[in-house]
Protein backbone atom coordinates (compact mmCIF):
# COMPACT_ATOMS: atom_id res chain seq x y z
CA UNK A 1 0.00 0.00 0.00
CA UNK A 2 2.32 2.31 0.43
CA UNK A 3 4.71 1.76 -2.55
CA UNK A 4 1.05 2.48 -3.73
CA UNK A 5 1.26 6.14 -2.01
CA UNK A 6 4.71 6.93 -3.48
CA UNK A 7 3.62 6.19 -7.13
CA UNK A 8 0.54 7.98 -7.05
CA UNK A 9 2.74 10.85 -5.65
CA UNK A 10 5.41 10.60 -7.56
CA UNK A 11 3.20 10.76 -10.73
CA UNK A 12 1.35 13.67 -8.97
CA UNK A 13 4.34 15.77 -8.53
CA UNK A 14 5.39 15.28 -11.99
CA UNK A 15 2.51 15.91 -14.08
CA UNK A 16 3.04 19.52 -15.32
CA UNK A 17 0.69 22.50 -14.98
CA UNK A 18 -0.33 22.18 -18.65
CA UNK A 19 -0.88 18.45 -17.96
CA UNK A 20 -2.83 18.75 -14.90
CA UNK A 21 -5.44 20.99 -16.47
CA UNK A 22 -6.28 18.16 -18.74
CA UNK A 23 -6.15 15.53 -15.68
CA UNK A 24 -7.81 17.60 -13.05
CA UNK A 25 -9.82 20.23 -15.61
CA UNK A 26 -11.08 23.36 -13.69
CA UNK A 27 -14.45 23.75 -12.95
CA UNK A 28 -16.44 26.82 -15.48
CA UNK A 29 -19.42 29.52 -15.05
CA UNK A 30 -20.39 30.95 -18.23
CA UNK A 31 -23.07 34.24 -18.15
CA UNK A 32 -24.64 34.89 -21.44
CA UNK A 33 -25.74 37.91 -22.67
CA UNK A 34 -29.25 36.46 -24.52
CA UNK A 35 -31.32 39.77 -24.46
CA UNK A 36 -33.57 40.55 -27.40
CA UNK A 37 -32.08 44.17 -27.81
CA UNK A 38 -28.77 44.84 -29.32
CA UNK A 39 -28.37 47.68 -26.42
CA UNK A 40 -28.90 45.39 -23.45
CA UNK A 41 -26.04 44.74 -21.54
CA UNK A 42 -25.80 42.27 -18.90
CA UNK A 43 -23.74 43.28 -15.65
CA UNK A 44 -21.99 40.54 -13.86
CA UNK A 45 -20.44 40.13 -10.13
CA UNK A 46 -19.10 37.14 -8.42
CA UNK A 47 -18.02 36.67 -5.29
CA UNK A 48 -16.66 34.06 -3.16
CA UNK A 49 -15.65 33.58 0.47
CA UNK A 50 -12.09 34.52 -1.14
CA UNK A 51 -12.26 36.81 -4.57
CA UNK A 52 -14.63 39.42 -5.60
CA UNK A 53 -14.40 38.75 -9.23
CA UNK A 54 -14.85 42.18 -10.01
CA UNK A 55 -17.89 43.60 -12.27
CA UNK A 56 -18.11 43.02 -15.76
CA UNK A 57 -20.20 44.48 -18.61
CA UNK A 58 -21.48 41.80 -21.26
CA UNK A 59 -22.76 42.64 -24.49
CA UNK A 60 -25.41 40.86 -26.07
CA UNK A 61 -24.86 37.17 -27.47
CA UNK A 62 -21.35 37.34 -25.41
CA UNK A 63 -20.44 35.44 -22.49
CA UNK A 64 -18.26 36.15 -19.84
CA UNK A 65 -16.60 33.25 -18.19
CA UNK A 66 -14.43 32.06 -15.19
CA UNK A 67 -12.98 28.82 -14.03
CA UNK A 68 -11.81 27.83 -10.51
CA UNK A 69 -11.15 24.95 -8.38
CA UNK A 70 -13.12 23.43 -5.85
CA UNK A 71 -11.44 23.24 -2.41
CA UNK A 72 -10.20 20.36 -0.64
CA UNK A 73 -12.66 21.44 2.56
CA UNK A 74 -15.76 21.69 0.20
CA UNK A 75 -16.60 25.07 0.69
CA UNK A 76 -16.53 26.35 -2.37
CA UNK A 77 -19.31 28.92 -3.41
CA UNK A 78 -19.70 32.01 -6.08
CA UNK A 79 -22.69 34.23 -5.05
CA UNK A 80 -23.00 36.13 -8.41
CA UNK A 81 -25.66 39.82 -8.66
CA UNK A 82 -26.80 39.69 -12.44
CA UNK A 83 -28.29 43.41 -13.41
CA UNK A 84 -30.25 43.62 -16.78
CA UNK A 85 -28.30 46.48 -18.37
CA UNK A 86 -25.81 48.80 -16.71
CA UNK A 87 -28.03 51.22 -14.31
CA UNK A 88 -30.84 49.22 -14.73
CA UNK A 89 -33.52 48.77 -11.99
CA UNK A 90 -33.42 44.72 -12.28
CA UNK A 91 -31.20 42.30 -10.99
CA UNK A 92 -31.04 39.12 -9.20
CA UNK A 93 -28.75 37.54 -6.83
CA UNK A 94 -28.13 33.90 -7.02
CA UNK A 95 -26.06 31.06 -5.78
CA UNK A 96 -24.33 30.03 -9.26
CA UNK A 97 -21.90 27.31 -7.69
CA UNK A 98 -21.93 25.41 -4.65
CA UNK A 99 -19.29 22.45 -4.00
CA UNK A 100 -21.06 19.55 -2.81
CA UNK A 101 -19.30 17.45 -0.32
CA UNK A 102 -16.97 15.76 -3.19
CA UNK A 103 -14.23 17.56 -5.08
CA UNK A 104 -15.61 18.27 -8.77
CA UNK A 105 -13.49 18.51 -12.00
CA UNK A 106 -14.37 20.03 -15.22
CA UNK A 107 -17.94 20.89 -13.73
CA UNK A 108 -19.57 23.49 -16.31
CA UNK A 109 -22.82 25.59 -15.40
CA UNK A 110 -23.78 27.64 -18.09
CA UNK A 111 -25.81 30.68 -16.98
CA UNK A 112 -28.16 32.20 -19.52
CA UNK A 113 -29.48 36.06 -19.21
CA UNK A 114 -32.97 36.22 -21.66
CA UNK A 115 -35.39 38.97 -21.02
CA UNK A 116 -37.85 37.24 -18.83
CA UNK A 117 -35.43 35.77 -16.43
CA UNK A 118 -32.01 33.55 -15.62
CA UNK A 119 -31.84 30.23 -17.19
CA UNK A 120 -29.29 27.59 -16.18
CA UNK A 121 -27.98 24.87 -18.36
CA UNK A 122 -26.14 22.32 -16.56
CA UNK A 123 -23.94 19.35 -17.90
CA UNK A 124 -26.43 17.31 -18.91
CA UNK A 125 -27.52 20.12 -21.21
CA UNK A 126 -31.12 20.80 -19.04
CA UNK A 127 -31.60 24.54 -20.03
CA UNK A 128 -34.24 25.40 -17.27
CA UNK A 129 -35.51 28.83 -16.04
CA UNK A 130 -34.35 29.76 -12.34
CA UNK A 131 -35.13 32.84 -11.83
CA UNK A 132 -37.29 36.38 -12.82
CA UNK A 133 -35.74 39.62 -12.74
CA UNK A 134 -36.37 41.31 -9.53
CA UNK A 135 -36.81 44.93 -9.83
CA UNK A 136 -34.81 46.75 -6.86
């Protein structure tokens, strides 16, 4: 068993960082921009316990995108505020990742902005609505 151990960390150690992406892939959130109008921007912010992602401004039929890691306590979670345009009066705040107990790799949630609401397509490809814009 542990000749076992050493291999396994041996092998762990030497897989490069270009390597290990395709071993251990990052987990993805992808926010599209799907409003009718040309004009209609979608604002996004993430945050996590550790990193405010910052805001960004995504014009329509673009996608912003981020990927991250889960962590080895399973805690990881990105709280993200969605606003229909840039000083628009609707947003939502949502819970767009949430580690479940297990590490995940290569987990993709793709988040999609339309003008009645926030729709979520998972890995499985369900495309489902979540939410309605909430007008603040």
């Amino acid at each position: 068993m542990n000749n076992l151990f050493v291999l396994v960390f041996v092998i762990t150690l030497s897989v490069g960082s270009n390597n290990a992406s395709r071993v251990f892939p990052k987990n993805q959130l992808y926010f599209r921009n799907s409003f009718s109008r040309n004009d209609e921007v979608l604002t996004v912010q993430c945050k996590s316990d550790d990193d405010d992602l910052g805001i960004h401004s995504v014009q329509r039929s673009y996608v912003y995108t981020f990927k991250f890691g889960d962590s080895i306590f399973g805690e990881t979670k990105f709280v993200c505020t969605l606003k229909h345009g840039v000083n628009s009066n609707y947003s939502v705040t949502f819970t767009a990742y949430k580690q479940n107990h297990s590490i995940r790799f290569g987990a993709i949630k793709v988040w999609e902005a339309l003008d009645d609401g926030i729709y979520l397509t998972d890995e499985d490809h369900h495309f489902e609505k979540m939410y309605g814009w909430v007008k603040s």
